[in-house]
N, C-alpha and C. Protein backbone atom coordinates (compact mmCIF):
# COMPACT_ATOMS: atom_id res chain seq x y z
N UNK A 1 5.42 21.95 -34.69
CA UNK A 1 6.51 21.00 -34.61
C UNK A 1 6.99 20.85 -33.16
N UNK A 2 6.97 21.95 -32.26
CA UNK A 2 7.62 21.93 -31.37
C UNK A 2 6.80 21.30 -30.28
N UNK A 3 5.29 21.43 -30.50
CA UNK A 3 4.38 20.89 -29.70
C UNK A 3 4.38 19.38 -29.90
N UNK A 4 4.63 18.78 -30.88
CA UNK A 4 4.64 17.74 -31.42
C UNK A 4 6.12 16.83 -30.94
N UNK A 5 6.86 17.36 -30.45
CA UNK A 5 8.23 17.15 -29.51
C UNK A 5 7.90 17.15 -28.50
N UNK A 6 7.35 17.75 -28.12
CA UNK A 6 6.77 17.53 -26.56
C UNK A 6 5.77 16.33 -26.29
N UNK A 7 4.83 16.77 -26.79
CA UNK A 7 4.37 15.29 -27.28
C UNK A 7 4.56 14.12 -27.03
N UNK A 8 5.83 13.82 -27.63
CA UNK A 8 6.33 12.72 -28.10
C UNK A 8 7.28 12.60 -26.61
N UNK A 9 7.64 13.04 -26.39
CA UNK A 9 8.96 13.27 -25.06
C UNK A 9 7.67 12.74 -23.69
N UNK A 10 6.58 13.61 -23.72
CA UNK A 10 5.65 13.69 -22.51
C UNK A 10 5.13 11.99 -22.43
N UNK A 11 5.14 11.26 -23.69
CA UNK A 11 4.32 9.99 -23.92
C UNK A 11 5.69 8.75 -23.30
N UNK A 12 6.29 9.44 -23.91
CA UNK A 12 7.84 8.31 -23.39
C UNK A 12 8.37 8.55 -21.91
N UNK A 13 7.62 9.47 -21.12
CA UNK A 13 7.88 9.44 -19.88
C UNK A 13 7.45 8.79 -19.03
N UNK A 14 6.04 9.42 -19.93
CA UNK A 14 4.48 8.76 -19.25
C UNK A 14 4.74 6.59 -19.50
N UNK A 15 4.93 6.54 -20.61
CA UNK A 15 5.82 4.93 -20.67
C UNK A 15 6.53 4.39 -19.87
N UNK A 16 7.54 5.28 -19.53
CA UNK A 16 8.60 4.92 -18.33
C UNK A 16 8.66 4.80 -17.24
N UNK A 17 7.25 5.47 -16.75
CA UNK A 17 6.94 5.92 -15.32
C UNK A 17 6.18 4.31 -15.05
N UNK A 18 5.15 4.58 -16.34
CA UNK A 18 4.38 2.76 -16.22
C UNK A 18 4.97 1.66 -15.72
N UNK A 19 5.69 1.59 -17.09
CA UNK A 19 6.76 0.24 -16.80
C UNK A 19 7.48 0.44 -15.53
N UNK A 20 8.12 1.08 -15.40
CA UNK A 20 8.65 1.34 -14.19
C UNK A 20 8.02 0.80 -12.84
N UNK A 21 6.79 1.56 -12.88
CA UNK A 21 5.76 0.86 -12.11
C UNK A 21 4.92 -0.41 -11.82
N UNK A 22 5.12 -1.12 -12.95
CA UNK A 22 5.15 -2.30 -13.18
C UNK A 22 5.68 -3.37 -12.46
N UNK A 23 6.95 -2.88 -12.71
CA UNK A 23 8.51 -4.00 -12.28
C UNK A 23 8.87 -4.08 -11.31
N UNK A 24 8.72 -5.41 -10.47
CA UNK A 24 9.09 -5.99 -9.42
C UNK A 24 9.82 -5.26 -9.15
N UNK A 25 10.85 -5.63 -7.36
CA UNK A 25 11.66 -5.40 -7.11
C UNK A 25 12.46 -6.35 -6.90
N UNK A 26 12.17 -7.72 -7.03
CA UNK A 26 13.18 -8.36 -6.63
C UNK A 26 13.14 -9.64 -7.98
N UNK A 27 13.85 -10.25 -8.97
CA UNK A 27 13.57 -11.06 -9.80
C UNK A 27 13.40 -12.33 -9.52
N UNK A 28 12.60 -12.55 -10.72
CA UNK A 28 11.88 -13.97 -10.50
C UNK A 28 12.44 -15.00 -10.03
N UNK A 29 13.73 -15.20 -10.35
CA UNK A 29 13.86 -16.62 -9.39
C UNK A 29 14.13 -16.55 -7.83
N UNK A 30 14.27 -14.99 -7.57
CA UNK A 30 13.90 -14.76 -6.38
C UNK A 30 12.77 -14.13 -5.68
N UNK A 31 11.68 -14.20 -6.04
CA UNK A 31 10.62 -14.45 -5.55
C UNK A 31 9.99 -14.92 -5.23
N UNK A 32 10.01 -16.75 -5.73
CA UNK A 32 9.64 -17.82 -5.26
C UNK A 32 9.84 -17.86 -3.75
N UNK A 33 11.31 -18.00 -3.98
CA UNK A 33 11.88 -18.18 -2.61
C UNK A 33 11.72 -17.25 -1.34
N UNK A 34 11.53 -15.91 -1.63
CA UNK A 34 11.25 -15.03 -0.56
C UNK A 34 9.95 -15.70 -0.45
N UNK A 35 8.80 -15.68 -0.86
CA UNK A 35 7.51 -16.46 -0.61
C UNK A 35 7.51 -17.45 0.14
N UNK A 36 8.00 -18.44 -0.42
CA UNK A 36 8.46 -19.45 0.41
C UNK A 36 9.19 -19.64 1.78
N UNK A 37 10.13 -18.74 1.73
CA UNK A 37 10.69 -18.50 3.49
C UNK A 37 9.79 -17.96 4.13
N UNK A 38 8.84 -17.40 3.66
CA UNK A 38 8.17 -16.32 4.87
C UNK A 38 6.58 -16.65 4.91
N UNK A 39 6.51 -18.00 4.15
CA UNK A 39 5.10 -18.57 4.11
C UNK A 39 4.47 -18.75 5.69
N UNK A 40 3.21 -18.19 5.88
CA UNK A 40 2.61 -18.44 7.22
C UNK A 40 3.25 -17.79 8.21
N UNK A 41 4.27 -16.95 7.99
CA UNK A 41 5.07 -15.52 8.95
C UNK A 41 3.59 -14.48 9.79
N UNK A 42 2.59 -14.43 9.03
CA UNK A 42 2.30 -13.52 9.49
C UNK A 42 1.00 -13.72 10.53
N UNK A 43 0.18 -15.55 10.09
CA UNK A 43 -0.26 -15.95 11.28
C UNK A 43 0.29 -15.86 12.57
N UNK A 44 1.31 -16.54 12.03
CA UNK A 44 2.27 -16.75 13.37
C UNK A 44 2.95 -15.28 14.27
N UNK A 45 2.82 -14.41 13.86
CA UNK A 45 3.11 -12.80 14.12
C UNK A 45 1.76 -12.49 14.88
N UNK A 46 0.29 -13.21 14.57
CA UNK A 46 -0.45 -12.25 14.88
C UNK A 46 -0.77 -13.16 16.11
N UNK A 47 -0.99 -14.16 16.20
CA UNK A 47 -0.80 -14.87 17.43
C UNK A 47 -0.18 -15.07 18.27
N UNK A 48 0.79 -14.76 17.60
CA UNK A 48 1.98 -14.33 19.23
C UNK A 48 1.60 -12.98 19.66
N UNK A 49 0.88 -11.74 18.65
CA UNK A 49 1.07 -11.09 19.32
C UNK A 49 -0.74 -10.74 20.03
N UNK A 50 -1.11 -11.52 20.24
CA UNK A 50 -2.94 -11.80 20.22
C UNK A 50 -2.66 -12.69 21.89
N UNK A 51 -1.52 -13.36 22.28
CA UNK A 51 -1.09 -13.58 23.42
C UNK A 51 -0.63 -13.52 24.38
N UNK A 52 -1.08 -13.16 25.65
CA UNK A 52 -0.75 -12.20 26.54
C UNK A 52 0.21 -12.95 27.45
N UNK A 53 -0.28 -13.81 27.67
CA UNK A 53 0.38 -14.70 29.03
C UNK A 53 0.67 -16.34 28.63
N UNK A 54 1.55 -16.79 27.48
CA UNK A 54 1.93 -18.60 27.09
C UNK A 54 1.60 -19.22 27.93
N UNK A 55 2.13 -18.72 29.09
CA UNK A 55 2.37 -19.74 30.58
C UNK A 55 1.02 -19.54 31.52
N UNK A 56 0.07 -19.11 31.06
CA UNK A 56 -0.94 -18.76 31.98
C UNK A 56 -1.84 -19.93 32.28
N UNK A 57 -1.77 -20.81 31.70
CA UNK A 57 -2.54 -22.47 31.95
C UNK A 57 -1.57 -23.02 32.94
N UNK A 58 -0.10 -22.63 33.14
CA UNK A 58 0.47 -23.68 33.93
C UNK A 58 0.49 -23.15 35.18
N UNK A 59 -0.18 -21.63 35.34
CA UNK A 59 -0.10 -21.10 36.64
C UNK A 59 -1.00 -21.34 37.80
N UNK A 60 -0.66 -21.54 38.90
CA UNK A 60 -2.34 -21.86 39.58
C UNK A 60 -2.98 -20.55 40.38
N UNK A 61 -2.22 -19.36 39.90
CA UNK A 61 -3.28 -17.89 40.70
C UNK A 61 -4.16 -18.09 40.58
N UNK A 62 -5.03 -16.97 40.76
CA UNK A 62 -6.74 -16.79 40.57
C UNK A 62 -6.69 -15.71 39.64
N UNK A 63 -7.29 -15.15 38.58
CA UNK A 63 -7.21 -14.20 37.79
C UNK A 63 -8.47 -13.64 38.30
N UNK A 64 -8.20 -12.27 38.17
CA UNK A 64 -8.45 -11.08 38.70
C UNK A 64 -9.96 -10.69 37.92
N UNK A 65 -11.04 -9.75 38.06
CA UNK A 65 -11.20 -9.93 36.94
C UNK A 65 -12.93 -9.55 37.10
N UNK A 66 -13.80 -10.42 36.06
CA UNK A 66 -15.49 -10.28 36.35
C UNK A 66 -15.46 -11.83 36.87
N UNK A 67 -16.59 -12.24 37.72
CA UNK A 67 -16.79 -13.44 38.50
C UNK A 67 -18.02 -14.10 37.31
N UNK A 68 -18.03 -15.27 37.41
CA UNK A 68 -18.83 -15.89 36.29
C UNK A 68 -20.50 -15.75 36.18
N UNK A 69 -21.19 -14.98 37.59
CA UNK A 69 -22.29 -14.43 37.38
C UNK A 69 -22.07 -12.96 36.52
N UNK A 70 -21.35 -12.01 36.59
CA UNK A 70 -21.73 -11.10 36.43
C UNK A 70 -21.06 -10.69 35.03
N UNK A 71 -20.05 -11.99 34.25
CA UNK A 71 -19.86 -12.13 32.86
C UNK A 71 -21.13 -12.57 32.51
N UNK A 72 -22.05 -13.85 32.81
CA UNK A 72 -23.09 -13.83 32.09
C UNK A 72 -24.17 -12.90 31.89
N UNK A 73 -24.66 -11.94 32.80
CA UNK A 73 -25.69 -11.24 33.15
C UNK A 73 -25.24 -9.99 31.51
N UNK A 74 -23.79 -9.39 31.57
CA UNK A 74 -23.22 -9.05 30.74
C UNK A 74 -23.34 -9.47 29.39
N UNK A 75 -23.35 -10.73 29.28
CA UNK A 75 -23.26 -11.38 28.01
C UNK A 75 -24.46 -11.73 27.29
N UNK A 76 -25.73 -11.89 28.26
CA UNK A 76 -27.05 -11.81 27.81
C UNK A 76 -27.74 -10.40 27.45
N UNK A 77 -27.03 -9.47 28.42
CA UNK A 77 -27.84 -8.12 27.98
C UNK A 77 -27.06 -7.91 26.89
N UNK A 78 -26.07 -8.02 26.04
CA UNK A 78 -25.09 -7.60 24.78
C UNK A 78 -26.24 -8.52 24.07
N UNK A 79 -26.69 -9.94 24.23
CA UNK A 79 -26.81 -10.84 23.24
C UNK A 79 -28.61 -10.44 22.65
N UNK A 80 -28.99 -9.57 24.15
CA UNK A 80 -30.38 -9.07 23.65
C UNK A 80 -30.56 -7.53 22.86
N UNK A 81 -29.27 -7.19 22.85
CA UNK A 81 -29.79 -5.71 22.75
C UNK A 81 -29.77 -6.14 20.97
N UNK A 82 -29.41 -7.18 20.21
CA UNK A 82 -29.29 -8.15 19.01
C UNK A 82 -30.70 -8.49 18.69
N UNK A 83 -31.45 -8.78 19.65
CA UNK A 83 -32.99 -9.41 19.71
C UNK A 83 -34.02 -7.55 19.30
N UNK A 84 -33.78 -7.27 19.93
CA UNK A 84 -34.74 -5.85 20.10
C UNK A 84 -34.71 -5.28 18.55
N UNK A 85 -35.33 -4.56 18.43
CA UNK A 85 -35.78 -3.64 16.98
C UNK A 85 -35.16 -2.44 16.72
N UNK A 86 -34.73 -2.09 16.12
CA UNK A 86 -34.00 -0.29 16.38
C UNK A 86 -35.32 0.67 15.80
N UNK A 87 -35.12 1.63 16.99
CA UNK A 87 -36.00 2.57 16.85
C UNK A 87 -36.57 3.11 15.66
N UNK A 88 -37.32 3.37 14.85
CA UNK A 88 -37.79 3.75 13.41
C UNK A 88 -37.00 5.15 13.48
N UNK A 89 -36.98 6.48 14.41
CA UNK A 89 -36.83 7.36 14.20
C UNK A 89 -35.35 7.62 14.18
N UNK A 90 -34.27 6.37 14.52
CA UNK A 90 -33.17 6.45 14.36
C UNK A 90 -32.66 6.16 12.87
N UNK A 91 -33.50 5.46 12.31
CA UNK A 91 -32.74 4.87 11.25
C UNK A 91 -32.99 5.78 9.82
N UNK A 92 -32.00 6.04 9.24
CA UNK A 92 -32.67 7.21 7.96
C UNK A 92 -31.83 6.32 7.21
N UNK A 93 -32.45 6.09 5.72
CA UNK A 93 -32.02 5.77 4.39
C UNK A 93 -30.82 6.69 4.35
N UNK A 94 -29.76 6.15 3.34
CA UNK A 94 -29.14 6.87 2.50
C UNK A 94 -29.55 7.78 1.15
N UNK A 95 -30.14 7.13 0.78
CA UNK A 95 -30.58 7.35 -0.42
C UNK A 95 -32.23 7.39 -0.35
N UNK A 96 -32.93 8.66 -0.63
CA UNK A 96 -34.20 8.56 -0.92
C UNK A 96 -34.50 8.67 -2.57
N UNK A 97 -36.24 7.87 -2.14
CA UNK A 97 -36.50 8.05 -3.99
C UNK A 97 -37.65 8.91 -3.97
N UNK A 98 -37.98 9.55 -4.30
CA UNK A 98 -39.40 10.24 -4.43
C UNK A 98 -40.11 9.76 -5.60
N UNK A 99 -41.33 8.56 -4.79
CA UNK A 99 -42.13 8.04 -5.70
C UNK A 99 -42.72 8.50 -6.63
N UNK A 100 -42.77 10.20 -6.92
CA UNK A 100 -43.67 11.08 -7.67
C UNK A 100 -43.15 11.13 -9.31
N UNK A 101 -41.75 10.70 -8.80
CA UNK A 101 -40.65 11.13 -10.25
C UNK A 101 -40.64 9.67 -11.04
């Protein structure tokens, strides 16, 4: 009997914890609206923060930096090491099968 109280107590917790877990925090007719105010918030967060300098087109310095030969020379050896084969003795399966089985 007494196990059978427990039981019953342990299942209605285990219920409560669910539901519980379930349920929003904020109700439905306010959820729309939080959605809605904050629609496209977080593009706009990542691009501002993806931007270093706004005003850097209206400036006339010289930026500092790699010179346009020695970005390309750079940018072809990255774009070949893409072309080439990887070594056989580097590459190991995850998973082997032993054809015997």
């Amino acid at each position: 009997m007494r196990k059978m109280i427990m039981l019953c107590l342990g299942l209605i917790l285990g219920l409560a914890f669910v539901l519980g877990g379930c349920a929003g925090n904020l109700p439905k007719s306010e959820r729309a609206h939080f959605l809605d105010a904050n629609y496209g918030r977080s593009v706009e967060s990542v691009r501002f923060n993806q931007t270093v300098d706004p005003e850097a087109g209206f400036k006339p310095e010289i930026l500092e930096g790699f010179d346009g030969r020695a970005s390309k020379i750079i940018v072809d050896e990255h774009r070949e090491t893409f072309e080439r084969e990887a070594p056989v003795d580097r590459v190991s399966p995850i998973f082997t099968i032993d054809p015997g089985n």
